[in-house]
Protein backbone atom coordinates (compact mmCIF):
# COMPACT_ATOMS: atom_id res chain seq x y z
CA UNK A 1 0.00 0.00 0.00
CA UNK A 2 1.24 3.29 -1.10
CA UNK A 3 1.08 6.36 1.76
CA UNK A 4 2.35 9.05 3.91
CA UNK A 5 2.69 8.75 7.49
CA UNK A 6 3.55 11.98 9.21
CA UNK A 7 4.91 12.43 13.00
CA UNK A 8 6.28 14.55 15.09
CA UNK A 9 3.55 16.93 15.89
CA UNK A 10 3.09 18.34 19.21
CA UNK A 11 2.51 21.58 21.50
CA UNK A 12 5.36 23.29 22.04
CA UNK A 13 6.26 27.12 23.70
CA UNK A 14 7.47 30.08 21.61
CA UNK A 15 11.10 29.11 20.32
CA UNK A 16 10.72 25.54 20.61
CA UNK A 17 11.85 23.22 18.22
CA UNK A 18 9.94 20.13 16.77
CA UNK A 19 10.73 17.88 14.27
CA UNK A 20 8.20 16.71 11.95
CA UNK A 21 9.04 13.40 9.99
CA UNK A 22 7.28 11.79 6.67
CA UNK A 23 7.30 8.34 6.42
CA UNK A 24 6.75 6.91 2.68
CA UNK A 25 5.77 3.61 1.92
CA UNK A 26 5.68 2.02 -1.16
CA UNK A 27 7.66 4.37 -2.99
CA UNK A 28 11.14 5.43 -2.51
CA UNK A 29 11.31 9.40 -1.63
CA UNK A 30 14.28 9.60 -3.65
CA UNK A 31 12.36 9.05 -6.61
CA UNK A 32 9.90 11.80 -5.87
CA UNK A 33 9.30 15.47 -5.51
CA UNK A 34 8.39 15.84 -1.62
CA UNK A 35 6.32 18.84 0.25
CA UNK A 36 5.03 20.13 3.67
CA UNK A 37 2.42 22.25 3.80
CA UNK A 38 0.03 23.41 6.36
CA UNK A 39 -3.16 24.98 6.87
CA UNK A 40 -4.47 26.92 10.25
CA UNK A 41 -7.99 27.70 11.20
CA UNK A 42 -9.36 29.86 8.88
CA UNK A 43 -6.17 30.02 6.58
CA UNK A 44 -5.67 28.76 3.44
CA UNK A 45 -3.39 26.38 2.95
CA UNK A 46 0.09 27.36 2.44
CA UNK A 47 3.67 25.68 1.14
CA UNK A 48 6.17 25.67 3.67
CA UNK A 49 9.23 23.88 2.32
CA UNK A 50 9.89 21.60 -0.73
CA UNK A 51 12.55 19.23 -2.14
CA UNK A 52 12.88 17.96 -5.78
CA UNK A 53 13.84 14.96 -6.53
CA UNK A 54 17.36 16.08 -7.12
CA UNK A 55 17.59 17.26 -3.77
CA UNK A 56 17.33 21.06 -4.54
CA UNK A 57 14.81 22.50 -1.35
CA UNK A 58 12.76 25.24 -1.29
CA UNK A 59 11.40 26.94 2.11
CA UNK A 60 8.61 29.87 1.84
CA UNK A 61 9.84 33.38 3.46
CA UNK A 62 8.68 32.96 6.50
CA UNK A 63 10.64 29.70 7.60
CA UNK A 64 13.61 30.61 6.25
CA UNK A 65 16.46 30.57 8.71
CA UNK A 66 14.13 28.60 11.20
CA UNK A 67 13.23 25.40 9.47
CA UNK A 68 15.32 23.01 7.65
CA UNK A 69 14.17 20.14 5.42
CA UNK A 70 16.20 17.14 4.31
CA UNK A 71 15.50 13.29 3.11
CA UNK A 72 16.89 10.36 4.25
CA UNK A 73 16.82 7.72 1.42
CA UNK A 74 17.52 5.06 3.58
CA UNK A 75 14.85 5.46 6.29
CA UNK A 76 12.62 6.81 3.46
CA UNK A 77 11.51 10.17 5.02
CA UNK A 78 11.38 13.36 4.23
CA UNK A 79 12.54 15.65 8.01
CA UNK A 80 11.37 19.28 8.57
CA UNK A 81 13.50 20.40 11.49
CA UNK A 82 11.77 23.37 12.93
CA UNK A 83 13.63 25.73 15.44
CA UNK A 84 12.82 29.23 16.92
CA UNK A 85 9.43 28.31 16.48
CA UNK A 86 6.44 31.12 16.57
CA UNK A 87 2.75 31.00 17.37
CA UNK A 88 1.92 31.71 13.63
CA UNK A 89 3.78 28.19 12.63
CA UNK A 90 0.16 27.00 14.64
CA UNK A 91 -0.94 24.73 12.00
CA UNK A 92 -1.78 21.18 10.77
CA UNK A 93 1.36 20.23 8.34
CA UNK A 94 0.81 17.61 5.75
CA UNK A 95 3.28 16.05 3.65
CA UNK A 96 3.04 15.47 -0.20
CA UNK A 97 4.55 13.56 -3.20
CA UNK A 98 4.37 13.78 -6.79
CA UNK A 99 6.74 11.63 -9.57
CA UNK A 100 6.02 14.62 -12.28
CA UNK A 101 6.30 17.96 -10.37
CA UNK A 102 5.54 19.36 -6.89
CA UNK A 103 3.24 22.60 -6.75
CA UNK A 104 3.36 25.41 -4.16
CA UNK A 105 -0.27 25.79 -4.35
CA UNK A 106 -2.10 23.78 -2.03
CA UNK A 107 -5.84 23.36 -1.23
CA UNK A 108 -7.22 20.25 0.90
CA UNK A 109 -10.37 20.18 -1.31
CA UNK A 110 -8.04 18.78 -4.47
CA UNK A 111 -5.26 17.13 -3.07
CA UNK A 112 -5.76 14.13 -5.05
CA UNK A 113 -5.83 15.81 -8.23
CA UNK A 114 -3.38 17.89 -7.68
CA UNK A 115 -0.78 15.85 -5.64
CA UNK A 116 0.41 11.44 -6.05
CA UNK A 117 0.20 10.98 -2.66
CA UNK A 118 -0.68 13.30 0.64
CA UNK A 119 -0.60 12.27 4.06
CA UNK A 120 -3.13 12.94 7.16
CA UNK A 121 -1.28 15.53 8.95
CA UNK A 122 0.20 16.23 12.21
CA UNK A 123 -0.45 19.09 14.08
CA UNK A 124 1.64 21.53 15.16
CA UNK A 125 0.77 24.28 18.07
CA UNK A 126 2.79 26.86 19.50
CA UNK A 127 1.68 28.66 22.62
CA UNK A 128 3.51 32.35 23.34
C-alpha cells in the first residue's frame, strides 16, 4: 500500500523546536518530488518547504532561517527540522509527493488531483 505517514507533531512554547518526519511507503522518496504544507484555522493552505527529486529545497519566506528540510533515502523520510518556532507556525502540516512535479499551491479540497500521494497531517501548536 502506497502512503504518507507523518509524526512529530506536538505543543510546544514560543522558540521551541519540533521535528516533523514523513514516512513513505511504497515508494522510494528519492524518486519523488516531496512537500510540507500546512493549513491553520481559517487560513488557506500554504507551502512551507519543498525538495525535488534532485535534492534542490525550497522553504517559503517565513521559515527561512528557522526550518530546515532534508530526506533520508535510507529510512525513506522526508525531516522538517523546525527551530525558533512562533505561534503563527500554529498549524496542521501535511506532507506530499508527486513523480512529475511538486506545486506550491495547495488546497485540501483537491489534493488528489493535484498531488500522487498526501498524508493525514500532524499538528503543530505553539503557545507564546
Amino acid at each position: 500500500e502506497v502512503q504518507l505517514v507523518e509524526s512529530g507533531g506536538g505543543s510546544v512554547q514560543s522558540g521551541g523546536s519540533l521535528r516533523l518526519s514523513c514516512t513513505a511507503s511504497g515508494f522510494s522518496v528519492a524518486d519523488a518530488h516531496m512537500g510540507w504544507y500546512r493549513q491553520a484555522p481559517g487560513n488557506r493552505c500554504e507551502w512551507v518547504s519543498i525538495i525535488e527529486r534532485d535534492g534542490t529545497t525550497y522553504l517559503r519566506d517565513s521559515v527561512q532561517g528557522r526550518f530546515t528540510l532534508s530526506r533520508d533515502n535510507a529510512k525513506n523520510t522526508v525531516n522538517l527540522q523546525m527551530n525558533s518556532l512562533k505561534p503563527e507556525d500554529t498549524a496542521a502540516y501535511y506532507c506530499a509527493a508527486d513523480r512529475a512535479r511538486i506545486t506550491r499551491y495547495c488546497n485540501l479540497a483537491t489534493v488528489a488531483a493535484d498531488f500522487d500521494y498526501w498524508g493525514q497531517g500532524t499538528q503543530v501548536t505553539v503557545s507564546s
